[in-house]
N, C-alpha and C. Protein backbone atom coordinates (compact mmCIF):
# COMPACT_ATOMS: atom_id res chain seq x y z
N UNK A 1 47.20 5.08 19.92
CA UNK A 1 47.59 3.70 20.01
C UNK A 1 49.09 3.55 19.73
N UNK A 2 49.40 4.37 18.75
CA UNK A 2 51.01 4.02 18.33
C UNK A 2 52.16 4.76 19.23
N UNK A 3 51.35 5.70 20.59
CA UNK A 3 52.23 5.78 21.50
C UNK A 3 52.61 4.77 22.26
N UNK A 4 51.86 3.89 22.50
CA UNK A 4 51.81 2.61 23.65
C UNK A 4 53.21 1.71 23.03
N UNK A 5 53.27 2.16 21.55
CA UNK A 5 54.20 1.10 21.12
C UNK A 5 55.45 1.97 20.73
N UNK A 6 55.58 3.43 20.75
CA UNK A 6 56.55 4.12 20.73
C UNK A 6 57.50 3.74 22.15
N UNK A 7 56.47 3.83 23.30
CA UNK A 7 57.20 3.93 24.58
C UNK A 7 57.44 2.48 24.62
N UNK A 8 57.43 1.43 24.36
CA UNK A 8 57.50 0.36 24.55
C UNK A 8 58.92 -0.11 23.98
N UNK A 9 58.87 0.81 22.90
CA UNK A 9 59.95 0.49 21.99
C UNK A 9 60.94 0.93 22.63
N UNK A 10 60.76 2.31 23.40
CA UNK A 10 62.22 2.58 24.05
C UNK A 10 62.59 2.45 25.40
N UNK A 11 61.51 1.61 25.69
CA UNK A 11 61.75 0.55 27.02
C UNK A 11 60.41 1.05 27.95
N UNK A 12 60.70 0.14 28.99
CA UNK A 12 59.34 0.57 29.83
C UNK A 12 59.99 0.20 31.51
N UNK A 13 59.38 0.75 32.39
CA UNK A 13 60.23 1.01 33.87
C UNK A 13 58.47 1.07 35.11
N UNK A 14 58.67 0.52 35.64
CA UNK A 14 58.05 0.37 36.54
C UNK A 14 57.33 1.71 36.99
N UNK A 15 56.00 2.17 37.28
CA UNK A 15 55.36 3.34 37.18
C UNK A 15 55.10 3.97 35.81
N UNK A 16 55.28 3.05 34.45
CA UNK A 16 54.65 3.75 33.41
C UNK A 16 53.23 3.45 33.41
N UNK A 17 52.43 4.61 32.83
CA UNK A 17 51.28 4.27 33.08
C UNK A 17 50.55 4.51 31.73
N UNK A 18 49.71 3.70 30.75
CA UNK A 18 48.47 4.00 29.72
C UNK A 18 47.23 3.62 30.33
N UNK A 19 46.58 5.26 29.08
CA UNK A 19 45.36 5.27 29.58
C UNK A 19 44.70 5.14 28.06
N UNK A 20 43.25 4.17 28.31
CA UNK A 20 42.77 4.09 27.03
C UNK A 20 41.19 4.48 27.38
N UNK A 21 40.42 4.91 26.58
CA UNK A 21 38.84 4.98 27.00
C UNK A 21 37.96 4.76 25.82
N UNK A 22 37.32 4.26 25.81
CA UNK A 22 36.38 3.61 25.24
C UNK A 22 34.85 3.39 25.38
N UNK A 23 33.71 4.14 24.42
CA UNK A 23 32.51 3.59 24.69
C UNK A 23 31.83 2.11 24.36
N UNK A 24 30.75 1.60 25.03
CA UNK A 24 30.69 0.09 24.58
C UNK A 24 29.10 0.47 24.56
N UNK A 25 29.16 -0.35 23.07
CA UNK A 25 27.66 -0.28 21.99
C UNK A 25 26.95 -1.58 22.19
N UNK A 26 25.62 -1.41 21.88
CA UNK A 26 24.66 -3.06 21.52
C UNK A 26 25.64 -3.22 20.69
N UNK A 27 26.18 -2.51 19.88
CA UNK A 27 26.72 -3.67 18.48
C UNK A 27 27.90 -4.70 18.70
N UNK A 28 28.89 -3.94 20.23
CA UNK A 28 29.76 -4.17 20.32
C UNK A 28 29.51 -5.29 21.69
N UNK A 29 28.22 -5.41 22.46
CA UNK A 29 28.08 -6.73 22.98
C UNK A 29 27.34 -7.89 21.92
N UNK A 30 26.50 -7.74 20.92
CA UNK A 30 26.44 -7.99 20.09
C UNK A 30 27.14 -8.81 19.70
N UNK A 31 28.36 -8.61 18.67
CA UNK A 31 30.17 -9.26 18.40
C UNK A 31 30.76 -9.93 19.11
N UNK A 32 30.24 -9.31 20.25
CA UNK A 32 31.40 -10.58 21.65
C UNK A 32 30.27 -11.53 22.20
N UNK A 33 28.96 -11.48 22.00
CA UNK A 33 27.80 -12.11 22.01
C UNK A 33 28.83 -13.31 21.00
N UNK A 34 28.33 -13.27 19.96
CA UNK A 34 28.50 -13.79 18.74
C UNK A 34 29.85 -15.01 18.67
N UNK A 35 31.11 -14.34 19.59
CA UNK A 35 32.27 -14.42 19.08
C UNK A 35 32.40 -15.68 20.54
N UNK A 36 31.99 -15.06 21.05
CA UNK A 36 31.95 -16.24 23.06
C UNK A 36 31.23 -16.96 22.99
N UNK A 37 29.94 -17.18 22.64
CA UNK A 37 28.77 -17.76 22.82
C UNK A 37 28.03 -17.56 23.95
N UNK A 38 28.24 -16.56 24.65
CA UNK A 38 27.98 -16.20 26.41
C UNK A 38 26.50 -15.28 25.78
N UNK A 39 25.30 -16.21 25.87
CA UNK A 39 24.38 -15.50 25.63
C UNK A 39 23.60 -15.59 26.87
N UNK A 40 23.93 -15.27 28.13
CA UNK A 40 23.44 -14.73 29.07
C UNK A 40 22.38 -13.90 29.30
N UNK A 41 21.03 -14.20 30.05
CA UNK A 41 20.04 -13.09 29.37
C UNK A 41 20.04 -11.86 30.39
N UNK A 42 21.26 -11.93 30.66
CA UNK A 42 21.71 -10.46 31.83
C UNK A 42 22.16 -9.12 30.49
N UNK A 43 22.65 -9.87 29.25
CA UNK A 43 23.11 -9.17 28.13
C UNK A 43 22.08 -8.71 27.43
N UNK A 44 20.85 -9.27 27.64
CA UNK A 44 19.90 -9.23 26.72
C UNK A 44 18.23 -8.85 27.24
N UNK A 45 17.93 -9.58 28.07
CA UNK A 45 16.62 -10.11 28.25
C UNK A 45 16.50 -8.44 29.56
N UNK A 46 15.28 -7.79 29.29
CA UNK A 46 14.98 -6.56 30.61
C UNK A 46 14.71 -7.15 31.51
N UNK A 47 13.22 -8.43 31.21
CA UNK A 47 12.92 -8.83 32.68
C UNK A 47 13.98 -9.52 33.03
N UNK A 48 14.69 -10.36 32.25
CA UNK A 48 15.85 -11.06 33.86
C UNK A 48 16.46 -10.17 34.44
N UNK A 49 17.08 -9.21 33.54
CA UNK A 49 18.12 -7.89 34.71
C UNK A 49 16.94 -7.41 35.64
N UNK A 50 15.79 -7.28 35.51
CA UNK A 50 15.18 -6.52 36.17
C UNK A 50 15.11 -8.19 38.17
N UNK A 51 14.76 -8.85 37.49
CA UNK A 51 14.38 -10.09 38.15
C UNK A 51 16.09 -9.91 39.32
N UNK A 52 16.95 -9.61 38.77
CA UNK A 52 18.60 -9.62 38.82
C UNK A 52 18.77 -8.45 39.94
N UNK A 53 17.81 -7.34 39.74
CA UNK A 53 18.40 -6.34 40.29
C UNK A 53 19.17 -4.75 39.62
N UNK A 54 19.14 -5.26 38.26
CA UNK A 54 19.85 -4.41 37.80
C UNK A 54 18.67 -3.29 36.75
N UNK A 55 19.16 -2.29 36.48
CA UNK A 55 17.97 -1.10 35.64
C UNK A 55 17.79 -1.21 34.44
N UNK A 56 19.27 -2.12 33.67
CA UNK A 56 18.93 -1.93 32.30
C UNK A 56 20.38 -3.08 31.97
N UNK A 57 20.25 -3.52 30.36
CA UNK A 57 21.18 -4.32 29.88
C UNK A 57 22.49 -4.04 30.32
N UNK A 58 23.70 -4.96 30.68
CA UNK A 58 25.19 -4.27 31.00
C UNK A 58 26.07 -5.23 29.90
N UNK A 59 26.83 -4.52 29.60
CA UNK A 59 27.84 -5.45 28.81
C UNK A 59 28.52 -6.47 29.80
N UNK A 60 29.39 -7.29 28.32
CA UNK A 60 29.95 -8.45 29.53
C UNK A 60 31.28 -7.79 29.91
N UNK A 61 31.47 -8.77 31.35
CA UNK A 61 32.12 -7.63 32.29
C UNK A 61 33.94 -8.31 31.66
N UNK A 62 34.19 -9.75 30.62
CA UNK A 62 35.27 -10.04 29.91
C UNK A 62 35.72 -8.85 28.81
N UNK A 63 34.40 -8.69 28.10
CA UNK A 63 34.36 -7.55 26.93
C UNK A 63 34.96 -6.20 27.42
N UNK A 64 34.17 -5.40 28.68
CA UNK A 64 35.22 -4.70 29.27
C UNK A 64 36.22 -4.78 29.68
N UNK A 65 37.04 -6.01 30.52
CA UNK A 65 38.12 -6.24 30.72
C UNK A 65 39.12 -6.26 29.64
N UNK A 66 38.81 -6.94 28.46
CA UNK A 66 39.18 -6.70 27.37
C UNK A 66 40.01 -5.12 26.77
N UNK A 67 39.90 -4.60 27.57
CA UNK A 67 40.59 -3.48 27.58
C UNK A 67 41.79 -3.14 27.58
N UNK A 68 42.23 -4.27 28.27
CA UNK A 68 43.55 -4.30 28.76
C UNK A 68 44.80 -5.25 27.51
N UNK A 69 43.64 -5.75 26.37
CA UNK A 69 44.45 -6.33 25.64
C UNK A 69 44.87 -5.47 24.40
N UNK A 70 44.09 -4.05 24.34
CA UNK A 70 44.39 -3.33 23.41
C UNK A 70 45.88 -2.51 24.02
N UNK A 71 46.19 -2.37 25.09
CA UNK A 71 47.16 -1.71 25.97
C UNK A 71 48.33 -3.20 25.58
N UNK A 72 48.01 -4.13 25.83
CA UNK A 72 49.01 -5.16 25.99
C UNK A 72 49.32 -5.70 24.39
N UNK A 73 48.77 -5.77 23.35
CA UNK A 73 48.59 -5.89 22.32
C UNK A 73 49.40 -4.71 21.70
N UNK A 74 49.30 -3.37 22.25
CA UNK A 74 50.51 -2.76 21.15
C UNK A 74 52.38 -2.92 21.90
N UNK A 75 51.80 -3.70 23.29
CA UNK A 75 53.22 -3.43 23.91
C UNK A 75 54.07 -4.46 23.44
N UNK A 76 53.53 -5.35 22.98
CA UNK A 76 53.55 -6.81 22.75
C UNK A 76 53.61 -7.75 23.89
N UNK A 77 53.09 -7.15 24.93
CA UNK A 77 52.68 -8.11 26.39
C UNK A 77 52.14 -9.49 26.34
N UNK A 78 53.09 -10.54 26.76
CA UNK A 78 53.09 -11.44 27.06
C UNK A 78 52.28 -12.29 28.09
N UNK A 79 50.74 -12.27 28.03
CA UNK A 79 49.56 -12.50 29.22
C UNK A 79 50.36 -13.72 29.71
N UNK A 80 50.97 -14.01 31.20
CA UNK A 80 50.82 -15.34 31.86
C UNK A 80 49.71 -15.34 32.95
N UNK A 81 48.95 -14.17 33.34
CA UNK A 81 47.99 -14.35 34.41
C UNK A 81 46.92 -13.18 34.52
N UNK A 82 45.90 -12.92 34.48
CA UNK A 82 45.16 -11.86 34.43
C UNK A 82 44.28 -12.16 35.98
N UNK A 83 43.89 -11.44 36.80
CA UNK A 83 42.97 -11.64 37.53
C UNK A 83 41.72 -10.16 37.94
N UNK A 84 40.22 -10.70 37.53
CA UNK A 84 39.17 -9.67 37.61
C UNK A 84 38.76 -9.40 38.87
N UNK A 85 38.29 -8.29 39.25
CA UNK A 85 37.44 -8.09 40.15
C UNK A 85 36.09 -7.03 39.98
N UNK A 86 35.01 -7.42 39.66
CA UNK A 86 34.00 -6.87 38.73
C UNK A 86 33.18 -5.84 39.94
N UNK A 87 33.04 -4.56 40.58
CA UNK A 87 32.41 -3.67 41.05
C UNK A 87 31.61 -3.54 40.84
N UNK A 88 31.33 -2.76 39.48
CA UNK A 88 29.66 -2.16 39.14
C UNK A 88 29.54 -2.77 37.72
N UNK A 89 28.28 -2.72 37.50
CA UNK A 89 27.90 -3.14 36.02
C UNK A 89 28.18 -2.18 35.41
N UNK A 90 28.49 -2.87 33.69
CA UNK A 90 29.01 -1.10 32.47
C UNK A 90 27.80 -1.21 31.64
N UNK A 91 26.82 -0.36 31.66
CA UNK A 91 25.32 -0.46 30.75
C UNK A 91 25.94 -0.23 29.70
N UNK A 92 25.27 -0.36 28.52
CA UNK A 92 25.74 -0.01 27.03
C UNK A 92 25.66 1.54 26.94
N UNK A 93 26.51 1.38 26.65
CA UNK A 93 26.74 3.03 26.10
C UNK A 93 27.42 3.83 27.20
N UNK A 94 28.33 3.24 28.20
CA UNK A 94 28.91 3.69 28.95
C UNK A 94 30.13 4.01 28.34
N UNK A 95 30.66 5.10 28.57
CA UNK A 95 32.45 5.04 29.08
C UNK A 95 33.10 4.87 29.35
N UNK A 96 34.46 3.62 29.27
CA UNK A 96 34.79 3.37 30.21
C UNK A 96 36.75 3.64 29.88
N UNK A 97 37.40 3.97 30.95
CA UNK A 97 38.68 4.67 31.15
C UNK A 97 39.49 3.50 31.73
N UNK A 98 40.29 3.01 30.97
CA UNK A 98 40.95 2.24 31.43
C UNK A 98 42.59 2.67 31.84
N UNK A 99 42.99 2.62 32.98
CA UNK A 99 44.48 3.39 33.08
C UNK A 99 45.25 2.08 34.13
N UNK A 100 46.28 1.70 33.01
CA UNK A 100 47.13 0.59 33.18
C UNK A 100 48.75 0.89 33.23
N UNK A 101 48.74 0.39 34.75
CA UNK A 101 50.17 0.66 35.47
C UNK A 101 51.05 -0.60 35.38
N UNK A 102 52.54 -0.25 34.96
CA UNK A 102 53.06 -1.47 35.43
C UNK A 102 53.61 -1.42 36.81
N UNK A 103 53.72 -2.30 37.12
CA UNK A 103 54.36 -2.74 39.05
C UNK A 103 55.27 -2.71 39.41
N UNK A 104 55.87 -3.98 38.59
CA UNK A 104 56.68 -4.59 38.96
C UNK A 104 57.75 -5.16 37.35
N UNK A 105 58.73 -5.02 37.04
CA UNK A 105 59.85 -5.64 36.29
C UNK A 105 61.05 -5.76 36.28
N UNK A 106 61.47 -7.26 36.08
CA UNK A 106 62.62 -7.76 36.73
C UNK A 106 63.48 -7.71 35.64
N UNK A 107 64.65 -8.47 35.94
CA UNK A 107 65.82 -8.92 34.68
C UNK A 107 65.47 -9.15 33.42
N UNK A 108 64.37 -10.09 33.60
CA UNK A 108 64.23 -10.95 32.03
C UNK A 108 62.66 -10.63 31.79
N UNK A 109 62.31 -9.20 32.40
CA UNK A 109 61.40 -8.48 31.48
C UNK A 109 59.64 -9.18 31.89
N UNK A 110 60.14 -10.09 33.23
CA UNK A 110 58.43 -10.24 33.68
C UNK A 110 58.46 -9.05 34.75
N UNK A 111 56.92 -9.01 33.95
CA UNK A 111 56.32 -7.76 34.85
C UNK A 111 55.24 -8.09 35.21
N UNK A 112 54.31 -7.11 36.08
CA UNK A 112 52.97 -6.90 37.17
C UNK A 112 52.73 -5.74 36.40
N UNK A 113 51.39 -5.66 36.48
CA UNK A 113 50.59 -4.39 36.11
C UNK A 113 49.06 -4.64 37.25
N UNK A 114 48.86 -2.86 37.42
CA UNK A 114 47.57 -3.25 37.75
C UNK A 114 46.77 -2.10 37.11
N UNK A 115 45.35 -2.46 36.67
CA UNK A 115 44.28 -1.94 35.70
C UNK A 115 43.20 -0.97 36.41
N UNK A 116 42.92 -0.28 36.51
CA UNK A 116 41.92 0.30 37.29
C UNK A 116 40.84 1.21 36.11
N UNK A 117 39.68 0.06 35.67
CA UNK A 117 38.73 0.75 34.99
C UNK A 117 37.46 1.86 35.73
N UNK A 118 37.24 2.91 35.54
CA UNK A 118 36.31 4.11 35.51
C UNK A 118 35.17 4.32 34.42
N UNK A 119 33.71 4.72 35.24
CA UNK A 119 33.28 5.14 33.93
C UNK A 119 32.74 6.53 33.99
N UNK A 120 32.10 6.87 33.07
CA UNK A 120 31.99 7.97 32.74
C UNK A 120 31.67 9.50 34.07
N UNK A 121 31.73 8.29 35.34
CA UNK A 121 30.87 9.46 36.36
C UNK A 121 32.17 9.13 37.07
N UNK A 122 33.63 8.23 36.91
CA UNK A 122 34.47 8.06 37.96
C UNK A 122 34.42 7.39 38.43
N UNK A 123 33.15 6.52 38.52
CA UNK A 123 33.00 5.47 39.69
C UNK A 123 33.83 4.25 38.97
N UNK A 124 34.65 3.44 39.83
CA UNK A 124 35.67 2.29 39.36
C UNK A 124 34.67 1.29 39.72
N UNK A 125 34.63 0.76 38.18
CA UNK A 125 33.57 -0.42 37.81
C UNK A 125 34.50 -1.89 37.46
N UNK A 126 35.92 -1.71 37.80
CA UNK A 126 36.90 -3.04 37.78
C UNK A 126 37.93 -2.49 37.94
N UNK A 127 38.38 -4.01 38.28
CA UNK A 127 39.96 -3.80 38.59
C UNK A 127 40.62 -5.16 38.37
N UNK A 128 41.93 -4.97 37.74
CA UNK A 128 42.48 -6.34 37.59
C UNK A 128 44.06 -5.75 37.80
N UNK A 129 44.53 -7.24 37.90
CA UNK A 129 45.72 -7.47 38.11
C UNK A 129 46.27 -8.32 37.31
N UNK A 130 47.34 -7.94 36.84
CA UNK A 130 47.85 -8.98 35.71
C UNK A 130 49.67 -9.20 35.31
N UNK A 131 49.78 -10.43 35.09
CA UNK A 131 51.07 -11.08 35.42
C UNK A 131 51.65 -11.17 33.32
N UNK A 132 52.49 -10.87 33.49
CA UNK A 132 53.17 -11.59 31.70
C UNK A 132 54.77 -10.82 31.78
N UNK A 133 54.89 -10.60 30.19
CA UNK A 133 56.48 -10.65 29.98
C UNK A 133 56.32 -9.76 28.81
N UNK A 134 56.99 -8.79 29.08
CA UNK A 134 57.49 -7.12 28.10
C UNK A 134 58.37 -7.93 27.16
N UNK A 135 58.44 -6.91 26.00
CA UNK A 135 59.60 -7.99 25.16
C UNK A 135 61.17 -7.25 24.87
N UNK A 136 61.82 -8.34 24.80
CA UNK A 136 63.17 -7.88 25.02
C UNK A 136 63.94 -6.79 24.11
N UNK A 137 64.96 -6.43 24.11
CA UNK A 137 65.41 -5.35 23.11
C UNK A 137 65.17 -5.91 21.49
N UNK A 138 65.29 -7.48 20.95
CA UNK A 138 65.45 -7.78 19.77
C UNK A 138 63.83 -7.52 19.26
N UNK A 139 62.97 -8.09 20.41
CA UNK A 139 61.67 -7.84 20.39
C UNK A 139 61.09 -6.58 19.49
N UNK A 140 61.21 -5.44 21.16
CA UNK A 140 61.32 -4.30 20.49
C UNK A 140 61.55 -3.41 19.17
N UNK A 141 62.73 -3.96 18.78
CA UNK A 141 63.21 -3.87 16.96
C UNK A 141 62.34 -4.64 16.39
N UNK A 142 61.60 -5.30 16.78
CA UNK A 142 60.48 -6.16 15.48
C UNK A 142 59.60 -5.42 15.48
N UNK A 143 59.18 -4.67 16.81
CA UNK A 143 58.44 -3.41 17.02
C UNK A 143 58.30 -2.13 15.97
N UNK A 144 59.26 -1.64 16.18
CA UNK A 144 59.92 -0.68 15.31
C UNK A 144 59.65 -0.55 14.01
N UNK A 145 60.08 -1.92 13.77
CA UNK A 145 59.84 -2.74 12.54
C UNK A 145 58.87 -2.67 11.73
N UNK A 146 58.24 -3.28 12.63
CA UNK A 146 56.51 -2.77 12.53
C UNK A 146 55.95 -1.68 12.19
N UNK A 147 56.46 -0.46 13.34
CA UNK A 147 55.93 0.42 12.88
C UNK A 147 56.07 1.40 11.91
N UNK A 148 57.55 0.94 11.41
CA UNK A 148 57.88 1.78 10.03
C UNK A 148 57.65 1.24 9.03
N UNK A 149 56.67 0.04 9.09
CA UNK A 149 56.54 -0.45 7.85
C UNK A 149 54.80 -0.51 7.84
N UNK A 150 54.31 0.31 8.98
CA UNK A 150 52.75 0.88 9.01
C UNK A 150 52.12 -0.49 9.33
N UNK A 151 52.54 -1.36 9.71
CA UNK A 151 51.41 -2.27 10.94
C UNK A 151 51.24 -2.04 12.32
C-alpha cells in the first residue's frame, strides 16, 4: 500500500499502472450489507439467485468496485466521476485483481484512469472508468508528511 503513495509522492505520468488483489468474504458483504443498507436478496437469499439465474450468493458489484478507492485513497485522488460496467458476478470468496491505469493528465493535475478488475480464473468481471484530480506538489509533501510520521 505505501508504494501507491511512495510513487505518488514523486509524481505520477500517464501509463502508471497499480495493481491491488483482494479476496471478498460473507463477512465482508456482510459490513457493506450493514454500512449501505442494500439488502438485496441477490446478496443473500439461494432461491432468489437461483430464481435470477445465478449458482450461488455474489457480492455487491459497488463493494467490488470499491477497489479502486483503496488505489485512489493512498494517491490522494480526487473522485470527480467514476463510471461501472459490471460483466460477471464476484461469488464470495473470489479473487479479485484490480489493475488501475492512469490515461490521461493535464497541467493542473486532472486525470483519467481506467480499472480493469479480474478474478481468480482471469476472466474480467468489471471495468470502470474514472475522472478526478492527482494532488499537486504542496499536496504531495503532506503526503510525505504523512508517511514519515506513520499514517
Amino acid at each position: 500500500m505505501n508504494d501507491i503513495r511512495r510513487r505518488t509522492i514523486a509524481g505520477l505520468n500517464v501509463g502508471d499502472t497499480f495493481v491491488i488483489t483482494r479476496t471478498f468474504t460473507e463477512k465482508d458483504v456482510a459490513a457493506f450489507t450493514a454500512v449501505t443498507r442494500d439488502h438485496n436478496p441477490i446478496h443473500a437469499s439461494k432461491q432468489f439467485l437461483r430464481l435470477k439465474g445465478f449458482s450461488d450468493r455474489i457480492c455487491h458489484g459497488l463493494l467490488v468496485g470499491g477497489l479502486i478507492t483503496e488505489i485512489g485513497g493512498q494517491m490522494g485522488w480526487l473522485a470527480s466521476g467514476m463510471n461501472f460496467r459490471f460483466i460477471k458476478p464476484v461469488f464470495f470468496n473470489d479473487t479479485i485483481t484490480c489493475r488501475f491505469t492512469l490515461t490521461a493528465v493535464d497541467a493542473e493535475n486532472r486525470a483519467k484512469a481506467d480499472a480493469v478488475f479480474t478474478n481468480q480464473h482471469r476472466q474480467i468481471v468489471l471495468q470502470a472508468s474514472l475522472f478526478g484530480v492527482l494532488p499537486n506538489v504542496e499536496e504531495r509533501q503532506v503526503l510525505q508528511d504523512l508517511m514519515d510520521s506513520g499514517a
